[in-house]
C-alpha atoms as a PDB file:
ATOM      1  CA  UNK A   1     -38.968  44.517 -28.527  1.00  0.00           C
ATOM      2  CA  UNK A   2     -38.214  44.490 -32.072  1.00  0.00           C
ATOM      3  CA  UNK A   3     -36.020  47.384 -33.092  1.00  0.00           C
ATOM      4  CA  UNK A   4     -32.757  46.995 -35.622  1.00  0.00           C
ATOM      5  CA  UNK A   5     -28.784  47.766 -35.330  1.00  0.00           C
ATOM      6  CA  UNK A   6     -27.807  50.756 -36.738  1.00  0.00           C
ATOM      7  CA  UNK A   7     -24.554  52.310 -37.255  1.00  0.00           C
ATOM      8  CA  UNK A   8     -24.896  53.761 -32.857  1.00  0.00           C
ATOM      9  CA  UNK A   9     -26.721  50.299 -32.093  1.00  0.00           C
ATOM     10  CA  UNK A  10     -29.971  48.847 -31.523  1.00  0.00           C
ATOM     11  CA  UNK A  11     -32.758  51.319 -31.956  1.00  0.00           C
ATOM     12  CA  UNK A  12     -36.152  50.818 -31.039  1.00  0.00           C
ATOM     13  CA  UNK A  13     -38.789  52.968 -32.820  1.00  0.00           C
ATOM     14  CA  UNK A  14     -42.410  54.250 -31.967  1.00  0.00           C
ATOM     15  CA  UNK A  15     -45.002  56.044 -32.888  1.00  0.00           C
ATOM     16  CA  UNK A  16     -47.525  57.591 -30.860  1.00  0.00           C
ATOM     17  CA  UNK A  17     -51.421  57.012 -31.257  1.00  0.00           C
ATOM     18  CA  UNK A  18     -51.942  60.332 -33.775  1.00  0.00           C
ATOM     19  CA  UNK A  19     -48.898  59.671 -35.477  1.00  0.00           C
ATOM     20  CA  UNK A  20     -50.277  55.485 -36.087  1.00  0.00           C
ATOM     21  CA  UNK A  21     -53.084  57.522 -37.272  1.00  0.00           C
ATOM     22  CA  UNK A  22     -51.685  59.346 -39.415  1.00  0.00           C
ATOM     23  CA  UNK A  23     -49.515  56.740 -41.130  1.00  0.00           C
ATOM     24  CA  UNK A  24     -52.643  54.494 -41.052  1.00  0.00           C
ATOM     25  CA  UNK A  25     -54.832  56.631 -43.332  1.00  0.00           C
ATOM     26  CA  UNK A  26     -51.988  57.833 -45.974  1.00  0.00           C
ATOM     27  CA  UNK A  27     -50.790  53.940 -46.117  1.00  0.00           C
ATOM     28  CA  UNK A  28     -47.658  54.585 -44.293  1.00  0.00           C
ATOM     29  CA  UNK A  29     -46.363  50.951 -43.755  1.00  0.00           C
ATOM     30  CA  UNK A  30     -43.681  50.327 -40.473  1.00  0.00           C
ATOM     31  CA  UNK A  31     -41.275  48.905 -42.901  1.00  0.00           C
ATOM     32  CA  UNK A  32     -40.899  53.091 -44.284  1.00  0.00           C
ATOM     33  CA  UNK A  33     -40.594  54.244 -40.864  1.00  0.00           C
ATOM     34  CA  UNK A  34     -38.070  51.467 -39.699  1.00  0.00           C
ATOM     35  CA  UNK A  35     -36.069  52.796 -42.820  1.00  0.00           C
ATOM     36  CA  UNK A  36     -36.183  56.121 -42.297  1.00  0.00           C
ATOM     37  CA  UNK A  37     -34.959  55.324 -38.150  1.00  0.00           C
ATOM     38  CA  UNK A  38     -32.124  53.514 -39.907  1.00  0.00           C
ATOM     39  CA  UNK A  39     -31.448  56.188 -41.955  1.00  0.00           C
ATOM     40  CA  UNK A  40     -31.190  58.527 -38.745  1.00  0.00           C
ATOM     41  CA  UNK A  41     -29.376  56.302 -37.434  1.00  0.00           C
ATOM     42  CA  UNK A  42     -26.748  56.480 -39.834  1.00  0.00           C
ATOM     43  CA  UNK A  43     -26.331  60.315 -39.550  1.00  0.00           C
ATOM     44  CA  UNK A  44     -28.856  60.755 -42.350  1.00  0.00           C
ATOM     45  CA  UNK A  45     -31.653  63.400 -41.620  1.00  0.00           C
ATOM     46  CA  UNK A  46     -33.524  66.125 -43.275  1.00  0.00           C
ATOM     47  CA  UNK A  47     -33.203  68.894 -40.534  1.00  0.00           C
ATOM     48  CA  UNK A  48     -32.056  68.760 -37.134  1.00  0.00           C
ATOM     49  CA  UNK A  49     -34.410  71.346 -35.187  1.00  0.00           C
ATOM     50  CA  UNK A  50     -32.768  71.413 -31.804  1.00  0.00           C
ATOM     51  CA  UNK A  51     -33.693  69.060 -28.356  1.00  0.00           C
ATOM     52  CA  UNK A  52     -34.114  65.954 -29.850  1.00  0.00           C
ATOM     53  CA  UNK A  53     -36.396  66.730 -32.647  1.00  0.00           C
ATOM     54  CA  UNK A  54     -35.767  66.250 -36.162  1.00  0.00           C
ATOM     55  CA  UNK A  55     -37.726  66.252 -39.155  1.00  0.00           C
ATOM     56  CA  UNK A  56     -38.017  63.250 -42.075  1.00  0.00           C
ATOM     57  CA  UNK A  57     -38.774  62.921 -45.300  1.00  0.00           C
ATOM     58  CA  UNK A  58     -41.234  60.077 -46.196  1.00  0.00           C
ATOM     59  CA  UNK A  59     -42.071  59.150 -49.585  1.00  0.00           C
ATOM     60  CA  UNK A  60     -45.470  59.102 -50.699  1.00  0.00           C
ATOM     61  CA  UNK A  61     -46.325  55.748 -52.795  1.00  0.00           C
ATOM     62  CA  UNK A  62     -45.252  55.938 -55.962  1.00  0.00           C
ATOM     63  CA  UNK A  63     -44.157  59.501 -55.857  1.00  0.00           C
ATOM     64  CA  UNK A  64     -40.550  59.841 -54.159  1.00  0.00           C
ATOM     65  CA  UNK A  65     -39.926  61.704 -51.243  1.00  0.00           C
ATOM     66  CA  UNK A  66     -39.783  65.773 -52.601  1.00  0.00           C
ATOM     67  CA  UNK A  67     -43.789  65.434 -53.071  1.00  0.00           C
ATOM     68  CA  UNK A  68     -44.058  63.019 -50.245  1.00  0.00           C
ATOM     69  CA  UNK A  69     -44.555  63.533 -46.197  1.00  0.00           C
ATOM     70  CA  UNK A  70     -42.866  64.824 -43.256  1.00  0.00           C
ATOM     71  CA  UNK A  71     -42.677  63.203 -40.001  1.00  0.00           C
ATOM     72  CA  UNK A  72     -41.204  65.046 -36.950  1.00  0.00           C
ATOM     73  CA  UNK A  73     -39.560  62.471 -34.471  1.00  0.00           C
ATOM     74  CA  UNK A  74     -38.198  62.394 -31.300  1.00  0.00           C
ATOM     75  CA  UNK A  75     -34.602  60.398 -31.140  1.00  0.00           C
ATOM     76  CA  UNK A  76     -32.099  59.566 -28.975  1.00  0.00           C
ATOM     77  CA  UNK A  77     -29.289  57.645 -31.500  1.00  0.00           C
ATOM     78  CA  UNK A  78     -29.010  54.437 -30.675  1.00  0.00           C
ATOM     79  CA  UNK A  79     -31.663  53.819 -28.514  1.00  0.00           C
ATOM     80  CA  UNK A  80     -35.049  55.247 -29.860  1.00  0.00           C
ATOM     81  CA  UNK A  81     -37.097  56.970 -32.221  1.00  0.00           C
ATOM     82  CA  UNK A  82     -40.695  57.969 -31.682  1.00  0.00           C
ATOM     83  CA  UNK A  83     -42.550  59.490 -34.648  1.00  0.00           C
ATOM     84  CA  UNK A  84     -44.721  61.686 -32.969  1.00  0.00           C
ATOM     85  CA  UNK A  85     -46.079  64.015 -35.513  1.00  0.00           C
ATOM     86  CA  UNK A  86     -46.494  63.964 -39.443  1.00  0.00           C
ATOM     87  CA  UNK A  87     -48.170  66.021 -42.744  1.00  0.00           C
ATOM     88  CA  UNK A  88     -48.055  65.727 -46.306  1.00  0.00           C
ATOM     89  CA  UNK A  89     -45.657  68.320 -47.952  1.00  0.00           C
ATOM     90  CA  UNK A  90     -48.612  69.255 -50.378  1.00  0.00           C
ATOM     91  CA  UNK A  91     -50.439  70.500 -46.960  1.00  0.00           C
ATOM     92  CA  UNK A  92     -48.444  72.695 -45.327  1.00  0.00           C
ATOM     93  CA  UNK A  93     -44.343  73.682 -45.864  1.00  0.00           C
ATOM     94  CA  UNK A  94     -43.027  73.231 -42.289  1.00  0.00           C
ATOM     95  CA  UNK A  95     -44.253  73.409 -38.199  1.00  0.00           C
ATOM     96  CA  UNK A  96     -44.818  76.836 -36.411  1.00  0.00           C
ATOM     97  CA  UNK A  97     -42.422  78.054 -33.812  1.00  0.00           C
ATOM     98  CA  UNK A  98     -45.182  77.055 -31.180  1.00  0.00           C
ATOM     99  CA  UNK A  99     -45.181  73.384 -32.585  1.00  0.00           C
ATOM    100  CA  UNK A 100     -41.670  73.481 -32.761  1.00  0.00           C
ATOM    101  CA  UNK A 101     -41.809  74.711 -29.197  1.00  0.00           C
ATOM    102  CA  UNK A 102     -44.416  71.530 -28.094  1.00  0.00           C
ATOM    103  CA  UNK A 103     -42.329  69.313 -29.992  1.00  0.00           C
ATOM    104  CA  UNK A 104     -39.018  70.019 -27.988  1.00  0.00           C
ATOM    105  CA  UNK A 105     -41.144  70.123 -24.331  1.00  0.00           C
ATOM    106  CA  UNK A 106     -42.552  66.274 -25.663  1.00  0.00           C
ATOM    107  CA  UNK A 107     -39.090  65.379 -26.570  1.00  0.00           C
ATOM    108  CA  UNK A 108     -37.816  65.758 -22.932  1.00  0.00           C
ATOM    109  CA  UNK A 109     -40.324  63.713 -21.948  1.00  0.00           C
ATOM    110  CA  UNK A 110     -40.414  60.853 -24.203  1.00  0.00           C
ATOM    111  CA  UNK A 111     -36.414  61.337 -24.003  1.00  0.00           C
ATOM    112  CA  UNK A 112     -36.626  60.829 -20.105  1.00  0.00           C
ATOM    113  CA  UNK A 113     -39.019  57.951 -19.973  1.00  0.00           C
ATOM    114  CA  UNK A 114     -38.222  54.734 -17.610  1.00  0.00           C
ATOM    115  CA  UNK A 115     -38.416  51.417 -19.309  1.00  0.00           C
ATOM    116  CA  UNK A 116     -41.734  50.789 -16.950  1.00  0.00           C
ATOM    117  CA  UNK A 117     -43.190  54.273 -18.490  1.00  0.00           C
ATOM    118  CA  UNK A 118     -42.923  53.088 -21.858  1.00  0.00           C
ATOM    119  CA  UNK A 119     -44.410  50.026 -21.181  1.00  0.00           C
ATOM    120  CA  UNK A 120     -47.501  51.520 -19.538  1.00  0.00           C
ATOM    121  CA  UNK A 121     -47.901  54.257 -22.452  1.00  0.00           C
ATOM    122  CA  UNK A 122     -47.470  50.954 -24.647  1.00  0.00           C
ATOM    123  CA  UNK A 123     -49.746  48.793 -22.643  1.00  0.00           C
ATOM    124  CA  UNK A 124     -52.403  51.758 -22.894  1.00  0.00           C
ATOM    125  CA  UNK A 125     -52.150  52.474 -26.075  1.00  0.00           C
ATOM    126  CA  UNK A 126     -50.601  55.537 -26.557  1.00  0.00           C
ATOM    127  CA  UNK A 127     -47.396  54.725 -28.179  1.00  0.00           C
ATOM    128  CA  UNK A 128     -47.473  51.370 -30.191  1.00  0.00           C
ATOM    129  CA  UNK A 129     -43.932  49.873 -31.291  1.00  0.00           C
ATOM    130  CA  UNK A 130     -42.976  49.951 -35.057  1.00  0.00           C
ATOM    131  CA  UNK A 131     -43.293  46.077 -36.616  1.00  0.00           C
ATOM    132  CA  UNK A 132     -41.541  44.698 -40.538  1.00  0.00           C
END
């Protein structure tokens, strides 16, 4: 698995099937979200909201990152990011307590995955691994 070393170590990073979708459509390349894992990583993060979840900045092309998107991932440091939900800033300000409530329950169980659970939600589809 590809994945990068970081200032914790080697961190692998996801995204599930909506957020691929997502990223897909607004021309979200993996190279962005490998970057914004790294910066993570490194400490660096928009807003830490509790169990795992923390919210990114993306930029939008050719626009910077203030006018850009927000992706909501799930992260472990050093080990593994999954981007599991994102929105353009210009669409909405910020996720409702209830999200922010579903986001933390998904956390604990991407968080608690076996190595053969991510390879089945892999080999099915549902999470697909971040490439350059």
């Amino acid at each position: 698995m590809s994945g990068f070393f970081g200032y914790h170590g080697y961190v692998k990073v996801f995204k599930n099937r909506a957020f691929a979708k997502f990223a897909d459509k607004e021309g979200i390349a993996d190279g962005e979200l490998k970057d914004a894992a790294h910066r993570l990583n490194s400490g660096q993060f928009d807003a830490n909201l509790g169990g795992g979840v923390y919210k990114m900045r993306l930029a939008r092309q050719g626009a910077g990152k203030s006018g850009g998107y927000r992706a909501m991932v799930v992260f472990k440091a050093g080990e593994t990011m999954y981007y599991v939900y994102g929105f353009a800033k210009s669409d909405r300000g910020n996720v409702s307590p209830r999200e922010l409530k579903a986001l933390k329950k998904a956390a604990g169980v991407y968080l608690s995955m076996t190595g053969e659970q991510l390879a089945m939600r892999l080999e099915c589809g549902q999470l697909t691994e971040c490439r350059e």
